[in-house]
Protein backbone atom coordinates (compact mmCIF):
# COMPACT_ATOMS: atom_id res chain seq x y z
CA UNK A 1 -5.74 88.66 47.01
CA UNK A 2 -9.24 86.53 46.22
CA UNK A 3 -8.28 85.07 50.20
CA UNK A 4 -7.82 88.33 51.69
CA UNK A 5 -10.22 90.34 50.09
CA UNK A 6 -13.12 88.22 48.12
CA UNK A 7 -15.14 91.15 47.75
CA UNK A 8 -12.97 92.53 45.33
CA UNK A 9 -13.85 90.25 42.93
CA UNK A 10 -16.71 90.58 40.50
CA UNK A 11 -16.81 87.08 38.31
CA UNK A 12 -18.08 84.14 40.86
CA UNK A 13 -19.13 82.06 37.46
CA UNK A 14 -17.52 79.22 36.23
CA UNK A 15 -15.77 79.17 32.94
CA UNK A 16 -17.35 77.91 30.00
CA UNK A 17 -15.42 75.68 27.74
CA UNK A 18 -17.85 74.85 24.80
CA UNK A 19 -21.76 74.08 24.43
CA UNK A 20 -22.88 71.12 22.54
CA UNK A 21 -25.80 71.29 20.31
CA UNK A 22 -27.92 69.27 23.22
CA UNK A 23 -27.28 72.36 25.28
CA UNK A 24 -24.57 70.38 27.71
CA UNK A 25 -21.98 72.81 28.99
CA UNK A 26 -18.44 71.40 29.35
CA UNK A 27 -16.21 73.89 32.10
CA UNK A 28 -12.51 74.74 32.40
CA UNK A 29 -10.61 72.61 34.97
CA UNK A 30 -10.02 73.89 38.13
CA UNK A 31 -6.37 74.40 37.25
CA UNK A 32 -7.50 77.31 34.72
CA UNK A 33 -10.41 78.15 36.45
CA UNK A 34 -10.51 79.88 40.12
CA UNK A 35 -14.23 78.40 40.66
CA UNK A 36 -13.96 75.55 39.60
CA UNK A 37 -14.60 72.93 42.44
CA UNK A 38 -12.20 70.49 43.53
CA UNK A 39 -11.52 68.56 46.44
CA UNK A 40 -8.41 70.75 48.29
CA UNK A 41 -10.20 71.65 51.22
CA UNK A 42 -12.45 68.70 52.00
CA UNK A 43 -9.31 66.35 52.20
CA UNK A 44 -7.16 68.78 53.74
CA UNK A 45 -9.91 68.65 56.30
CA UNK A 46 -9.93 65.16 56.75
CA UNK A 47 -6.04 64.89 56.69
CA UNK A 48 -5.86 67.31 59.65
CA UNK A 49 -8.09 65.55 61.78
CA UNK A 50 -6.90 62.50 61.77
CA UNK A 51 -3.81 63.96 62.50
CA UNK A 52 -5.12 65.46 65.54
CA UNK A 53 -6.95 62.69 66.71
CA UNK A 54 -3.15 61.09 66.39
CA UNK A 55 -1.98 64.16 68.26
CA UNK A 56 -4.77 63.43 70.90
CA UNK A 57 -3.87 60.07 71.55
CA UNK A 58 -0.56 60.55 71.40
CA UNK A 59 -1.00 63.36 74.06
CA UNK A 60 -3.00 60.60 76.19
CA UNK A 61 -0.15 57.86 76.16
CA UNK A 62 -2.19 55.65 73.56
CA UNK A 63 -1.11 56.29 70.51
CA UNK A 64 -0.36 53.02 68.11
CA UNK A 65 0.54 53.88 64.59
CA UNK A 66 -2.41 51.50 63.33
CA UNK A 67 -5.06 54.49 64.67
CA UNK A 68 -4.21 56.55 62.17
CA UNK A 69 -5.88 54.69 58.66
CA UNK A 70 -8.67 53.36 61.11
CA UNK A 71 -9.62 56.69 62.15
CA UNK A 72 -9.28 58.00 58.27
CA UNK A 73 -11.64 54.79 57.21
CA UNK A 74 -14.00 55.49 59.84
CA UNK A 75 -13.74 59.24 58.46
CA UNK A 76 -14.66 58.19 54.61
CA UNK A 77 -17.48 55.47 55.81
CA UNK A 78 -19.13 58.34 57.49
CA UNK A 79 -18.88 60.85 54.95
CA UNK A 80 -20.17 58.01 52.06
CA UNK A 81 -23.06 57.12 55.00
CA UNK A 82 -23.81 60.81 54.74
CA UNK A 83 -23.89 61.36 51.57
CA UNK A 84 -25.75 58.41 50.60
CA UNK A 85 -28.26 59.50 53.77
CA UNK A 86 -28.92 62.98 52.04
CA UNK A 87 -29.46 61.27 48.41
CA UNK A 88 -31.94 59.10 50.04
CA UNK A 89 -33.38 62.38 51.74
CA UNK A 90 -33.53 63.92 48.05
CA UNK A 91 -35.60 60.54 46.67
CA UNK A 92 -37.62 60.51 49.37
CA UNK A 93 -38.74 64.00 49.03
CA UNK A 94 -38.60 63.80 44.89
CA UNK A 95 -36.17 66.27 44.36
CA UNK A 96 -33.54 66.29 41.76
């Protein structure tokens, strides 16, 4: 129902475990909690394409099995170059 129709639903918050007396909030897991963030989508992402990029050369007539983890490591050392591009962005501009 949330897929279909996310309107419908009032509470985007997270869940709120406990609060310490520093004022640091501990949240449900995502298993309890609907918005919780985890890490479904982003490596269902990745797992599809590198099977389509398998598909693709496959499809071409150059498919070798060994494509497959170096297209997946090339994935991750782009996404960590990202990531550690936009920190650096953050830094540089003294955000937090």
């Amino acid at each position: 129902q949330t897929v279909l129709f996310p309107f419908t639903k009032k509470k985007w918050t997270r869940m709120e475990i406990d609060r310490d007396a520093t004022g640091s909030i501990r949240y449900a897991l995502p298993n309890s909690d609907d918005n919780a963030p985890d890490l479904y989508l982003p490596s269902m992402s990745i797992i599809t394409y590198v099977l389509l990029c398998g598909l693709l050369y496959g499809t071409s007539g150059q498919f070798d099995p060994e494509i497959l983890p170096d297209v997946l490591s090339k994935c991750s050392l782009f996404q960590l170059l990202e990531v550690l591009l936009i920190r650096f962005g953050f830094y540089a501009m003294q955000s937090p």
